[in-house]
Protein backbone atom coordinates (compact mmCIF):
# COMPACT_ATOMS: atom_id res chain seq x y z
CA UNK A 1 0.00 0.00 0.00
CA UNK A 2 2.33 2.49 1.47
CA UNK A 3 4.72 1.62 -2.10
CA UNK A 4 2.09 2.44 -4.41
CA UNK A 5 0.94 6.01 -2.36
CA UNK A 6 5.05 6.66 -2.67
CA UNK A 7 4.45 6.00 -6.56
CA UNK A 8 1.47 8.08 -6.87
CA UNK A 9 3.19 11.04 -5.11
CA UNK A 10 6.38 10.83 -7.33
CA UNK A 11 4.87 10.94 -10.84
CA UNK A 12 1.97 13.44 -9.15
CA UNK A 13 4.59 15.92 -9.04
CA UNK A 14 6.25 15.02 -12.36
CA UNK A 15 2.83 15.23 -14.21
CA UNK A 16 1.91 18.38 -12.60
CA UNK A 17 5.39 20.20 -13.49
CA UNK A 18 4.60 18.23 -17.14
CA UNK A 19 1.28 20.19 -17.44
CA UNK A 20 2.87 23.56 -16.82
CA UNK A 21 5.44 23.07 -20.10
CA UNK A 22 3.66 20.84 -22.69
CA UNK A 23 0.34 21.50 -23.38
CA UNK A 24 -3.03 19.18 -23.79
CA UNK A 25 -0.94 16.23 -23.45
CA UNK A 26 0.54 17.15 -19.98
CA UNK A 27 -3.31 17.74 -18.91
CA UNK A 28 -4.68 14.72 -19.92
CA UNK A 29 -1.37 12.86 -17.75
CA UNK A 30 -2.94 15.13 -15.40
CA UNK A 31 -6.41 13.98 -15.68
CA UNK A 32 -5.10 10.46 -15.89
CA UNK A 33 -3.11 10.35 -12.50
CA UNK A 34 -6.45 12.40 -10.53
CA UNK A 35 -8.58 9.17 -12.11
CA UNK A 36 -5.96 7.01 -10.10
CA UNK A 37 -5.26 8.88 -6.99
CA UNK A 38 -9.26 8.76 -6.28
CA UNK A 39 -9.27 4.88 -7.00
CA UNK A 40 -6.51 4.31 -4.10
CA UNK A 41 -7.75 7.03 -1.76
């Protein structure tokens, strides 16, 4: 459990740093890893 929160977190932050330099495809990464983060929360 406490391996795939520490996975979550890591590309969290790289996806949101993603969305702020490439456009639509950064946000839907974005979109993506929300989808996921509300499936394990």
């Amino acid at each position: 459990m406490d391996e795939k929160r520490n996975k979550n977190e890591k590309i969290g932050n790289y996806i949101l740093d993603d969305t702020l330099g490439v456009g639509s495809f950064g946000k839907l990464q974005f979109h993506r890893y929300l989808r996921n983060k509300e499936c394990y929360t």
